[in-house]
PDB file of N, CA and C in Angstrom:
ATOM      1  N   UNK A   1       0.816  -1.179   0.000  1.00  0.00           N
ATOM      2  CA  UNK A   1       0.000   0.000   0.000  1.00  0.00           C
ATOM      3  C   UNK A   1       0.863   1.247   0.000  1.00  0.00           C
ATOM      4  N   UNK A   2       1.922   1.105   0.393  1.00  0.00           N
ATOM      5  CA  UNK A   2       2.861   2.392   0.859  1.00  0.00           C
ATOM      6  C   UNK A   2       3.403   2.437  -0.344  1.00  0.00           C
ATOM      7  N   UNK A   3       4.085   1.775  -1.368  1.00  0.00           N
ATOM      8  CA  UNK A   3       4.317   1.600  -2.213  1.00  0.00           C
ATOM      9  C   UNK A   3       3.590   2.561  -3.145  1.00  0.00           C
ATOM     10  N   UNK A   4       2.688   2.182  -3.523  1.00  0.00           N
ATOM     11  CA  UNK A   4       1.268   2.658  -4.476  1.00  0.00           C
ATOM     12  C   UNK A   4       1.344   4.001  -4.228  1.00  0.00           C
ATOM     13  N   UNK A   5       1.228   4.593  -2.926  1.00  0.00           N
ATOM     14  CA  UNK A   5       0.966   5.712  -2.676  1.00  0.00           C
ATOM     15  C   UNK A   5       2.113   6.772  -3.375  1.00  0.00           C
ATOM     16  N   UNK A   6       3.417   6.057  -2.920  1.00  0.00           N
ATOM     17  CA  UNK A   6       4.589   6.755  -3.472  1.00  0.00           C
ATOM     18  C   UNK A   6       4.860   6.575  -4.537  1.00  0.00           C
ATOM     19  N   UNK A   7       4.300   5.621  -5.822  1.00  0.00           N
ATOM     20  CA  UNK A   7       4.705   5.160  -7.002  1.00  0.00           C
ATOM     21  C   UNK A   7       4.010   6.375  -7.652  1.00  0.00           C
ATOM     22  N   UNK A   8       3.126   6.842  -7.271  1.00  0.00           N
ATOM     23  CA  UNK A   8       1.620   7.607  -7.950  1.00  0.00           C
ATOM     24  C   UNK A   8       1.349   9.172  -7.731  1.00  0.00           C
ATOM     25  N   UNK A   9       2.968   9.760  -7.417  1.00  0.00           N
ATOM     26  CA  UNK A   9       3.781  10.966  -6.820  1.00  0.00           C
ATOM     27  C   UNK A   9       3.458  11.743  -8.261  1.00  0.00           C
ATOM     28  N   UNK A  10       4.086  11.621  -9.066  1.00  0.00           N
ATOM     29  CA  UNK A  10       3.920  12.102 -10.443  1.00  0.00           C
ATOM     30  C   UNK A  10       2.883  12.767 -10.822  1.00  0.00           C
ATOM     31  N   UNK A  11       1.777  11.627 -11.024  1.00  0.00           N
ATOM     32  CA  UNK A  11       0.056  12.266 -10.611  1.00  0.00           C
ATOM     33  C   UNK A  11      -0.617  13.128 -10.120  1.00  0.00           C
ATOM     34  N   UNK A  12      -0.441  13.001  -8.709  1.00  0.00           N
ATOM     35  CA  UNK A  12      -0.416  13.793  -7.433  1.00  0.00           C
ATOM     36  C   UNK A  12       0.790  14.828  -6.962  1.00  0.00           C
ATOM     37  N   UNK A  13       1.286  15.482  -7.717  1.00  0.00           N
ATOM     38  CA  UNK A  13       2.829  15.920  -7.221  1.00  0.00           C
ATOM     39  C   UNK A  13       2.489  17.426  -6.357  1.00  0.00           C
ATOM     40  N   UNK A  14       1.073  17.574  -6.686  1.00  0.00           N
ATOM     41  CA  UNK A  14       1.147  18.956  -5.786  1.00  0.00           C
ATOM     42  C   UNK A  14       0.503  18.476  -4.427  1.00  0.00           C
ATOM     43  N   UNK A  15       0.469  17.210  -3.817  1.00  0.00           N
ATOM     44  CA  UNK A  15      -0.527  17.001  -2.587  1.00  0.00           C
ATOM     45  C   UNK A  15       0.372  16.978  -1.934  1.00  0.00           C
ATOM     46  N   UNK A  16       1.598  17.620  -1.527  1.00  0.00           N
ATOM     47  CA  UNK A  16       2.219  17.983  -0.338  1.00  0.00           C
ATOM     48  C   UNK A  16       1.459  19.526  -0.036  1.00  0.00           C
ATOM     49  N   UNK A  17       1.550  20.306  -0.799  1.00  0.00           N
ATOM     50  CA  UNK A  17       0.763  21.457  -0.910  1.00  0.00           C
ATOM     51  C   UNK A  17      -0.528  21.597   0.049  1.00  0.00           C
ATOM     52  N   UNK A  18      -1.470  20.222  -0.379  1.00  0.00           N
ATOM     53  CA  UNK A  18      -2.697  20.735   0.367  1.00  0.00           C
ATOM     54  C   UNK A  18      -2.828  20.048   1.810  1.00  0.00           C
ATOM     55  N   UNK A  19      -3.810  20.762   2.420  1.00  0.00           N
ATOM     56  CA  UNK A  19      -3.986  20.532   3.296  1.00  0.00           C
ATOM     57  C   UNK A  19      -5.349  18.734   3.314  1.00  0.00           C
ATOM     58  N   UNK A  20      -5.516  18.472   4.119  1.00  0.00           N
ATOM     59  CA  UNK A  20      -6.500  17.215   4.006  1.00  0.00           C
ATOM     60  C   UNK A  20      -5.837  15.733   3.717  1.00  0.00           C
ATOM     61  N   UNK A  21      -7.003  14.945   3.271  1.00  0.00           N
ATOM     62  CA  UNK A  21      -6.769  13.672   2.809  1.00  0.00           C
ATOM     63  C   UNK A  21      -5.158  13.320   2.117  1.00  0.00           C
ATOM     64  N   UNK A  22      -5.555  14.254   1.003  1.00  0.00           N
ATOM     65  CA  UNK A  22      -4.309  14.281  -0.261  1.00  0.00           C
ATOM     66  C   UNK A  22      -2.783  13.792   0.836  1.00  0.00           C
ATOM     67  N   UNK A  23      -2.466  14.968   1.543  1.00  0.00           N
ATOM     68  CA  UNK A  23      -1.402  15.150   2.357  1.00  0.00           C
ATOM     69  C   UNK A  23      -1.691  14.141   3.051  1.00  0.00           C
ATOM     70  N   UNK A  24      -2.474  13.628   4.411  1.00  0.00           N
ATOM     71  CA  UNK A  24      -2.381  12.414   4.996  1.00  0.00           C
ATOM     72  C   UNK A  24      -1.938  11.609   4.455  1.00  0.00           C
ATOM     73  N   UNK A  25      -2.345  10.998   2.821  1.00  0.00           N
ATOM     74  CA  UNK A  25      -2.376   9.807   2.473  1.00  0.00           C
ATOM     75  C   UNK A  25      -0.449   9.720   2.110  1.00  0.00           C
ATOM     76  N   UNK A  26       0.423  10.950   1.584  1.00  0.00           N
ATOM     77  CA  UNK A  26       1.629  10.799   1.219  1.00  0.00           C
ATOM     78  C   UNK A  26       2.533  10.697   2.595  1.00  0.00           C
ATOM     79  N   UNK A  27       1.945  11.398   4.179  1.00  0.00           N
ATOM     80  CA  UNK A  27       2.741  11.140   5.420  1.00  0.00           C
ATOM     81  C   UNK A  27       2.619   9.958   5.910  1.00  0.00           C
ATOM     82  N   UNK A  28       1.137   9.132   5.159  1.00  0.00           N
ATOM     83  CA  UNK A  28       1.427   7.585   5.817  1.00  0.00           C
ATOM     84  C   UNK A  28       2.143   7.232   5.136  1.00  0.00           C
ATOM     85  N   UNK A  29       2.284   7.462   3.705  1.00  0.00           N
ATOM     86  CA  UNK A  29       3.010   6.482   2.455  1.00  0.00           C
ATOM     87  C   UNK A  29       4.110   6.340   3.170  1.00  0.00           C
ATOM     88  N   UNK A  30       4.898   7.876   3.536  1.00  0.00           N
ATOM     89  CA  UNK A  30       6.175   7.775   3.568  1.00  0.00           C
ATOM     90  C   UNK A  30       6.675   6.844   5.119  1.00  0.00           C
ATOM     91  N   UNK A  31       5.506   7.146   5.739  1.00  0.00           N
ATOM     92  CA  UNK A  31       5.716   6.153   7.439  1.00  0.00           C
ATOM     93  C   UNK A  31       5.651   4.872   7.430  1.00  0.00           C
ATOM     94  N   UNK A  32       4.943   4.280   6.366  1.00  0.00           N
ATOM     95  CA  UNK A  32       4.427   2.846   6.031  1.00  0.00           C
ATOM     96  C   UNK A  32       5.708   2.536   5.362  1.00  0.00           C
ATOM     97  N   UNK A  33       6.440   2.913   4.287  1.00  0.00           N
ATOM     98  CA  UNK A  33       7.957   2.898   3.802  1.00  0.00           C
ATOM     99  C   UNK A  33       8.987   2.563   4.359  1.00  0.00           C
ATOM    100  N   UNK A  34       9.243   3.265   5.186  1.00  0.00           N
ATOM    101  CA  UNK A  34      10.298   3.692   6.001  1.00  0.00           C
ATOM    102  C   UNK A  34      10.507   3.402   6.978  1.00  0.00           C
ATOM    103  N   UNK A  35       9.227   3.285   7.924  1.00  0.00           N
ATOM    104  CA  UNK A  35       8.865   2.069   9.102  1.00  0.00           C
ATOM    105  C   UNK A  35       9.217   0.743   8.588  1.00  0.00           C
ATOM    106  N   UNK A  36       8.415   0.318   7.749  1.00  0.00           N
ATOM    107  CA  UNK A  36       8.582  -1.096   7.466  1.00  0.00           C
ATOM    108  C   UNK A  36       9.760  -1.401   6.841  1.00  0.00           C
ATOM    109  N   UNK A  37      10.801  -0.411   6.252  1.00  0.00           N
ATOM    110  CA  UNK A  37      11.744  -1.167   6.042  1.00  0.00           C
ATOM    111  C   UNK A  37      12.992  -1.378   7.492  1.00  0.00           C
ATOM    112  N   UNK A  38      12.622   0.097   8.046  1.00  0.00           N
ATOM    113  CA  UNK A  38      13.326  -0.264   9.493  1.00  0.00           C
ATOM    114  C   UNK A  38      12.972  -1.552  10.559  1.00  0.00           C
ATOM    115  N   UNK A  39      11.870  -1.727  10.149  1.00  0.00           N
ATOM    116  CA  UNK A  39      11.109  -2.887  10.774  1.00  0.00           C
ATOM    117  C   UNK A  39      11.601  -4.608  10.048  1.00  0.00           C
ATOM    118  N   UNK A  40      11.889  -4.548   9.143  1.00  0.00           N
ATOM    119  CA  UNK A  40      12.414  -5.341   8.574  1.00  0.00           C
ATOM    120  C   UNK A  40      13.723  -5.504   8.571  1.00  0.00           C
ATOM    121  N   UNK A  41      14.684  -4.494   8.851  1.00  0.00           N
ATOM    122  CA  UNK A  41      16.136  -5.250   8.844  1.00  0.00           C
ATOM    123  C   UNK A  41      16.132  -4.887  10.812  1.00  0.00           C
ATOM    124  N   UNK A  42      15.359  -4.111  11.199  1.00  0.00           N
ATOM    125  CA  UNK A  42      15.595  -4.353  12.957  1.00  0.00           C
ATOM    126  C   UNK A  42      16.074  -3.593  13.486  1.00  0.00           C
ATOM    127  N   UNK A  43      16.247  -2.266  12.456  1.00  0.00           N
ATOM    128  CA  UNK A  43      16.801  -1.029  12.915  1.00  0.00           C
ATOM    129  C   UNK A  43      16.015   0.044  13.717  1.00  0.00           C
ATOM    130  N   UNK A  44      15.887   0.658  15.477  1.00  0.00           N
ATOM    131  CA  UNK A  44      15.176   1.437  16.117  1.00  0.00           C
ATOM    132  C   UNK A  44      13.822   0.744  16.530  1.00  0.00           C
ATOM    133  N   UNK A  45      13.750  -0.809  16.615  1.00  0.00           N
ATOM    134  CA  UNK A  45      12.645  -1.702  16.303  1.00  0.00           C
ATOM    135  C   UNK A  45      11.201  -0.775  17.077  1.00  0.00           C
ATOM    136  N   UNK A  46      11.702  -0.898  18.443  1.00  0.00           N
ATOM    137  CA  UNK A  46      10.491  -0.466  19.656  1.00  0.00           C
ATOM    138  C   UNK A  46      10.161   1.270  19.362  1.00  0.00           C
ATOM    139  N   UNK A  47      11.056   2.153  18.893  1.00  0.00           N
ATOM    140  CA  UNK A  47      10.415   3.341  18.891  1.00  0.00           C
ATOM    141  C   UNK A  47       9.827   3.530  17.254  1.00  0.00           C
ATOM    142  N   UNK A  48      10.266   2.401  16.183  1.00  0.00           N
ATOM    143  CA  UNK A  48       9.439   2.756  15.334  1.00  0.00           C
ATOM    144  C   UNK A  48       8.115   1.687  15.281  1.00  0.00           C
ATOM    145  N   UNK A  49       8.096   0.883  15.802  1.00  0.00           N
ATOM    146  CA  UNK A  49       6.803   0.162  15.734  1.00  0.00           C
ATOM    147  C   UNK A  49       5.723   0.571  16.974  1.00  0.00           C
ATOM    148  N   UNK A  50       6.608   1.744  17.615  1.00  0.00           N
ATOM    149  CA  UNK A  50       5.298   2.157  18.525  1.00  0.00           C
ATOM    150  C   UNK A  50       5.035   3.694  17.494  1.00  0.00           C
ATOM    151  N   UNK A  51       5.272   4.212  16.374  1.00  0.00           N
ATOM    152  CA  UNK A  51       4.535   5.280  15.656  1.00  0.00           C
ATOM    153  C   UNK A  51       4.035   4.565  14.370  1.00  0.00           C
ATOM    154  N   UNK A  52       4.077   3.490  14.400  1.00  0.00           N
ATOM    155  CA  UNK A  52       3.310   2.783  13.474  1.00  0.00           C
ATOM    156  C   UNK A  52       2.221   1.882  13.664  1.00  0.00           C
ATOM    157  N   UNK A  53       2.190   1.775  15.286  1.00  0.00           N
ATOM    158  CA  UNK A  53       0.767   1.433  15.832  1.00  0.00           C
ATOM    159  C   UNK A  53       0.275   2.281  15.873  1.00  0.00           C
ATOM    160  N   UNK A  54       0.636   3.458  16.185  1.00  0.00           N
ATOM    161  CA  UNK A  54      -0.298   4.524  16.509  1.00  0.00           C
ATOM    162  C   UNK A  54      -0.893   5.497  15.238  1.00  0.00           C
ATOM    163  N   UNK A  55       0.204   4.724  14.022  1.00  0.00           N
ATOM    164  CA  UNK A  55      -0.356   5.183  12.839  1.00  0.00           C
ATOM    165  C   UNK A  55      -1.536   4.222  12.275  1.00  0.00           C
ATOM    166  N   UNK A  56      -1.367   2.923  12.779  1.00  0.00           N
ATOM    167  CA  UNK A  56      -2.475   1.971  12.509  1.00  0.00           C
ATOM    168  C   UNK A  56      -3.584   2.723  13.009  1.00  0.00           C
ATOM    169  N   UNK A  57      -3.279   2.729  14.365  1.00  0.00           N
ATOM    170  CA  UNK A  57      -4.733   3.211  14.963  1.00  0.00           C
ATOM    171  C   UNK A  57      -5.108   4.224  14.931  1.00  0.00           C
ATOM    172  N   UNK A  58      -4.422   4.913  14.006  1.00  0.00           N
ATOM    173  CA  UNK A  58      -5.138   6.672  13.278  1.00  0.00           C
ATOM    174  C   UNK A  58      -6.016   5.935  12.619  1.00  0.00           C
ATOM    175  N   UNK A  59      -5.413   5.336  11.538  1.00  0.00           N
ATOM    176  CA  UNK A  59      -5.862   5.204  10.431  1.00  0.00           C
ATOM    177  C   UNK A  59      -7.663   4.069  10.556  1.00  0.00           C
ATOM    178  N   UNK A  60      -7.458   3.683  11.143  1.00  0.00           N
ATOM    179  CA  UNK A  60      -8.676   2.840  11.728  1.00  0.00           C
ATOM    180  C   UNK A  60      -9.616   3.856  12.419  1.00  0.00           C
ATOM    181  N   UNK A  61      -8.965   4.910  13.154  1.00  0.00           N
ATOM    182  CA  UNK A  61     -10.447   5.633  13.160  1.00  0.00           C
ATOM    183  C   UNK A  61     -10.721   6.506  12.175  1.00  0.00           C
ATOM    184  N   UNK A  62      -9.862   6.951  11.561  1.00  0.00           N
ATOM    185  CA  UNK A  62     -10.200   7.669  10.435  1.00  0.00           C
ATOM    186  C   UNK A  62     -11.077   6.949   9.657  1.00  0.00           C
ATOM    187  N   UNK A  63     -10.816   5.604   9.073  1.00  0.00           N
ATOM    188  CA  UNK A  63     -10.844   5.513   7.485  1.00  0.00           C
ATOM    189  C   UNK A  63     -11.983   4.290   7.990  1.00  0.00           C
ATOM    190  N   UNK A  64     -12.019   3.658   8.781  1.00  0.00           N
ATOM    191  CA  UNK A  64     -12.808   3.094   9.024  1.00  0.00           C
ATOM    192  C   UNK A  64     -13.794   2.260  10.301  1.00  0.00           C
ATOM    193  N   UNK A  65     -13.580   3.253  11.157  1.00  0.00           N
ATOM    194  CA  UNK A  65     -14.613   3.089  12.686  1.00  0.00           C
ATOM    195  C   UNK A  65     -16.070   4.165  12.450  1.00  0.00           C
ATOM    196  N   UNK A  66     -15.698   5.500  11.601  1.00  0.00           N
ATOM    197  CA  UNK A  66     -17.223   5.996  11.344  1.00  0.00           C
ATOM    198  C   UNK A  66     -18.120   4.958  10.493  1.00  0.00           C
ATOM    199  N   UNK A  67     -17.647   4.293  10.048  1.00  0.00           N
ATOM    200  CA  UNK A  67     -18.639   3.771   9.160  1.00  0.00           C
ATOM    201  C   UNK A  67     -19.530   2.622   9.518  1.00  0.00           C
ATOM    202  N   UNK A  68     -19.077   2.013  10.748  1.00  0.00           N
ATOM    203  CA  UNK A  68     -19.610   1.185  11.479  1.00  0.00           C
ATOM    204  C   UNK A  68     -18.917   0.064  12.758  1.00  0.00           C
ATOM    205  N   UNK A  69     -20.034  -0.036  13.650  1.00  0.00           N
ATOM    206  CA  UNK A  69     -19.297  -0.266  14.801  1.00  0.00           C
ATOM    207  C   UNK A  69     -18.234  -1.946  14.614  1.00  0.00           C
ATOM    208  N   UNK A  70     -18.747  -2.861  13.635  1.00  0.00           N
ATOM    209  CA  UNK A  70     -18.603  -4.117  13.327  1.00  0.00           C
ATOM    210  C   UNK A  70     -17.380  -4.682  12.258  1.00  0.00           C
ATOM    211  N   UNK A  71     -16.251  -4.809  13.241  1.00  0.00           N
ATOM    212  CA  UNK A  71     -14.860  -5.090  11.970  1.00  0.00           C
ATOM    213  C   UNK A  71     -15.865  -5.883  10.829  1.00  0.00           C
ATOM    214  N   UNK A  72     -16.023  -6.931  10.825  1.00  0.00           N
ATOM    215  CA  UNK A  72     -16.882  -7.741  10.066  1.00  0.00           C
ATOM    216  C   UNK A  72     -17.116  -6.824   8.211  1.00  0.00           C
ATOM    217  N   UNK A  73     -17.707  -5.291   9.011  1.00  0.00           N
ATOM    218  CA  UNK A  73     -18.827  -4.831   7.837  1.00  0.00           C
ATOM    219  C   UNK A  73     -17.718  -3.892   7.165  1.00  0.00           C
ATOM    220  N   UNK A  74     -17.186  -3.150   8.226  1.00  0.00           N
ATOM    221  CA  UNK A  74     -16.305  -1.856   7.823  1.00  0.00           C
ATOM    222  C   UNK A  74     -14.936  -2.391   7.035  1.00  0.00           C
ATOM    223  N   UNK A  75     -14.591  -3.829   7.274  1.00  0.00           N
ATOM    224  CA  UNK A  75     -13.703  -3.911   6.714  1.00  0.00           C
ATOM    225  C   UNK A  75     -11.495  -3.293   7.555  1.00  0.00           C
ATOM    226  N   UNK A  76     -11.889  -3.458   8.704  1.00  0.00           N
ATOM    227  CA  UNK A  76     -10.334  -2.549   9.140  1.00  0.00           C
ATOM    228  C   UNK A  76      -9.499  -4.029  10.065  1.00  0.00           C
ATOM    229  N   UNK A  77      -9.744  -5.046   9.644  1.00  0.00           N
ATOM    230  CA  UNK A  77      -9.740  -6.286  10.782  1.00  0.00           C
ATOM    231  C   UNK A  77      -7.810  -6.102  10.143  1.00  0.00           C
ATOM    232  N   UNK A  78      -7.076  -5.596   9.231  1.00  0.00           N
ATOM    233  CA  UNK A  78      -6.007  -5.354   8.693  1.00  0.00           C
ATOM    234  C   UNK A  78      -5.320  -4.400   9.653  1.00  0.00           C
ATOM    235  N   UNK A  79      -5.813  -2.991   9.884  1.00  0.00           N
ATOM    236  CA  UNK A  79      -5.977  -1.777  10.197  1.00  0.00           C
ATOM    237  C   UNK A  79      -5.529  -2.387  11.988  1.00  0.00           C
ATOM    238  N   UNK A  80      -6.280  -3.044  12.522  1.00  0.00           N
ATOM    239  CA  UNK A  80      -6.608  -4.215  13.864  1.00  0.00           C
ATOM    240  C   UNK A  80      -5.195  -4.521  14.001  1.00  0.00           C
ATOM    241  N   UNK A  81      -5.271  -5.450  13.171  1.00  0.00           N
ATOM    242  CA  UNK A  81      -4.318  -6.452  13.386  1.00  0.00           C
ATOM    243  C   UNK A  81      -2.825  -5.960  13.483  1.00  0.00           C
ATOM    244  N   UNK A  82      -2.594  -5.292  12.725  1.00  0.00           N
ATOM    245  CA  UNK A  82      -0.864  -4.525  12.230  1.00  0.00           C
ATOM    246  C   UNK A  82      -0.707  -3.684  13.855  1.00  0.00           C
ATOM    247  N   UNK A  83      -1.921  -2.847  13.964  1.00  0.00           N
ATOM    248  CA  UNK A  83      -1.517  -2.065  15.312  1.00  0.00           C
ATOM    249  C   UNK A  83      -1.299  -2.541  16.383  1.00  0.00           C
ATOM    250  N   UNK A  84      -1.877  -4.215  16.929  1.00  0.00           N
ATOM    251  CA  UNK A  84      -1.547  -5.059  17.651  1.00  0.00           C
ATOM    252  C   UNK A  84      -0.090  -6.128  17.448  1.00  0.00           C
ATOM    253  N   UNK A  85       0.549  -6.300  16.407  1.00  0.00           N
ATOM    254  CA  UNK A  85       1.365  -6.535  15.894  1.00  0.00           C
ATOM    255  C   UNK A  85       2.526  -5.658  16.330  1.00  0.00           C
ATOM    256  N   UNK A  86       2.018  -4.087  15.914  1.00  0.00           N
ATOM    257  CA  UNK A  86       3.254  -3.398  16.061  1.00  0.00           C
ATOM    258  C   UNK A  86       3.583  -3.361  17.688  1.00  0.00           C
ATOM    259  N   UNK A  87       2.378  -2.891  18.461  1.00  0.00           N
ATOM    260  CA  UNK A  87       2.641  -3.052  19.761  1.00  0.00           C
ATOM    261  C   UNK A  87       3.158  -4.162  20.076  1.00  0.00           C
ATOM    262  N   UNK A  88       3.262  -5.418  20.099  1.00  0.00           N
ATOM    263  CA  UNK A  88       3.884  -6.706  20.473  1.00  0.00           C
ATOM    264  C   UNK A  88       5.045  -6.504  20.209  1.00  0.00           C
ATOM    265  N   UNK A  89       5.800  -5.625  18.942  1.00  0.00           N
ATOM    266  CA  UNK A  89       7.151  -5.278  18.886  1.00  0.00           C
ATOM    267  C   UNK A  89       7.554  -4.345  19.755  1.00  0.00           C
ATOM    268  N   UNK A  90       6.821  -3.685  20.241  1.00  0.00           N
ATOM    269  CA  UNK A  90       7.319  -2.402  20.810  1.00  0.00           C
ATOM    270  C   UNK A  90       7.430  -2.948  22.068  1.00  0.00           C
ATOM    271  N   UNK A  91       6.802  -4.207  22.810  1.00  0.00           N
ATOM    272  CA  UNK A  91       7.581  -4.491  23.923  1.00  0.00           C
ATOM    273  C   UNK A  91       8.212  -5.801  24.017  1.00  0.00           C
ATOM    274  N   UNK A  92       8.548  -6.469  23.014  1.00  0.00           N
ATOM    275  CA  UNK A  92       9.310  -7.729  22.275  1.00  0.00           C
ATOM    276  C   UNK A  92      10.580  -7.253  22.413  1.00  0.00           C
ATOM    277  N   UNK A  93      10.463  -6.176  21.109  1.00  0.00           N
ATOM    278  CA  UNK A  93      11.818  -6.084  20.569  1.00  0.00           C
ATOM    279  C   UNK A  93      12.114  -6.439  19.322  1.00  0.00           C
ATOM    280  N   UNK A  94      12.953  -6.168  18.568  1.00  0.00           N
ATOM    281  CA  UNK A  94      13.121  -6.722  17.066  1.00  0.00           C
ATOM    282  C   UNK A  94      14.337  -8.412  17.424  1.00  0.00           C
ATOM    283  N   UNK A  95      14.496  -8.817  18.673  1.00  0.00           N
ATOM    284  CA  UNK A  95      14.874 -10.380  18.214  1.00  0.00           C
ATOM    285  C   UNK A  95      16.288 -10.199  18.284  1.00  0.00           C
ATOM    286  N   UNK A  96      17.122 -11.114  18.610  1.00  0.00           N
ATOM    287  CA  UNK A  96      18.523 -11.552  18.406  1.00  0.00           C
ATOM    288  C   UNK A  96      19.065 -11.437  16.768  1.00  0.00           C
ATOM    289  N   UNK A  97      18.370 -11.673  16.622  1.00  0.00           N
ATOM    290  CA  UNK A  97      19.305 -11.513  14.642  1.00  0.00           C
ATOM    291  C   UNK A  97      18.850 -10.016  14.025  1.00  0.00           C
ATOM    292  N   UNK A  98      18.359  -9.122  14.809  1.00  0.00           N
ATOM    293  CA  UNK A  98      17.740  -7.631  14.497  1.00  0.00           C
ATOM    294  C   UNK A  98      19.113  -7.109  14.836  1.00  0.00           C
ATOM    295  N   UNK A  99      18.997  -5.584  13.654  1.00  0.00           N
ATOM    296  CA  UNK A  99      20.420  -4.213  13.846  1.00  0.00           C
ATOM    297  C   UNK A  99      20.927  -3.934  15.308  1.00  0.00           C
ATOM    298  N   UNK A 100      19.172  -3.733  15.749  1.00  0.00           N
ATOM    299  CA  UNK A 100      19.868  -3.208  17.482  1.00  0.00           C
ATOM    300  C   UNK A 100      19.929  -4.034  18.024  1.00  0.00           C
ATOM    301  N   UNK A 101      20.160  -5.264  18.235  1.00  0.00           N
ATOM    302  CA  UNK A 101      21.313  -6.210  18.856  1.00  0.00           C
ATOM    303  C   UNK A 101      22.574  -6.643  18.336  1.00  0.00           C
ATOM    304  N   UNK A 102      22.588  -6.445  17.249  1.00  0.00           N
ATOM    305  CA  UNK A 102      24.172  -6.746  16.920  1.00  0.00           C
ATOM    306  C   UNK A 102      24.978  -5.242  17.300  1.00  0.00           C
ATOM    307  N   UNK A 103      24.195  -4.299  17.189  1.00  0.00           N
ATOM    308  CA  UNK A 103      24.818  -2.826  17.568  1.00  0.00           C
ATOM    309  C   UNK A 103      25.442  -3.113  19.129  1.00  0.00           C
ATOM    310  N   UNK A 104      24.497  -3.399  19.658  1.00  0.00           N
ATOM    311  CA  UNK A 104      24.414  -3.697  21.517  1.00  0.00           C
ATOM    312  C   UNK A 104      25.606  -4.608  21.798  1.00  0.00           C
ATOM    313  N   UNK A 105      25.863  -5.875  20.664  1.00  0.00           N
ATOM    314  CA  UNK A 105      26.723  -6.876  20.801  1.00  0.00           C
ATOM    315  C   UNK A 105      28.161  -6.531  20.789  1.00  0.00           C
ATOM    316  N   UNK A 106      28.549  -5.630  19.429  1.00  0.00           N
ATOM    317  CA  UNK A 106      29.357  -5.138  19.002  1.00  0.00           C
ATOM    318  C   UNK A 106      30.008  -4.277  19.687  1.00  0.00           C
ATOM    319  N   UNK A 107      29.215  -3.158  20.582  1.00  0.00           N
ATOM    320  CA  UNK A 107      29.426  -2.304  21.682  1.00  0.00           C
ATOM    321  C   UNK A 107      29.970  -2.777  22.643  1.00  0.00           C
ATOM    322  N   UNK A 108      29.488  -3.654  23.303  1.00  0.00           N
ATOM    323  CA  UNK A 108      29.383  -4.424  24.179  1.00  0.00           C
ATOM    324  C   UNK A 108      31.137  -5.224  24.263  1.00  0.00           C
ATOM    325  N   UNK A 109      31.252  -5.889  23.530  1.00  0.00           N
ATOM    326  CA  UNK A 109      32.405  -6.767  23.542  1.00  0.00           C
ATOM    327  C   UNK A 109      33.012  -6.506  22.386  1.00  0.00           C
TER     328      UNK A 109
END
């Protein structure tokens, strides 16, 4: 999804400009990006997967809790899931084979 958003810059090249939707949708692109690739090699694990829960759980009331009270109908059980996900990292940790433990290791000894 983050992808899409940033592939489709060209199109859209003045929605840094406005204010609203337009602009939201390119500050998640770039958080959904950039998070997840830090999230993926294990770099800053706990302070970026706690602004990417909390970007989940923007985005779930935004885009889809007005529309109805029932994951089922509204469709956000995605939206759910990732923000509970990210929190489990944020007090996990990104793992023994993650950046900030070999940083810690390396320091260390």
């Amino acid at each position: 999804m983050a992808w899409t958003e940033l592939a489709t810059y060209d199109a859209r090249r003045d929605m840094w400009k406005k204010e609203g939707p337009a602009q939201t949708e390119a500050v998640q692109g770039v958080l959904e990006l950039v998070g997840g690739f830090l999230i993926l090699i294990g770099l800053f694990t706990r302070p970026v997967a706690l602004i990417l829960a909390g970007d989940m759980a923007v985005a779930y009331f935004m885009a889809h809790a007005p529309k109805s009270f029932f994951l089922t109908i509204i469709g956000g059980q995605l939206a759910i899931l990732f923000c509970f996900v990210f929190l489990y990292l944020v007090f996990t940790g990104g793992g023994t084979w993650s950046a900030d433990e070999q940083l810690v290791r390396s320091r260390a000894g």
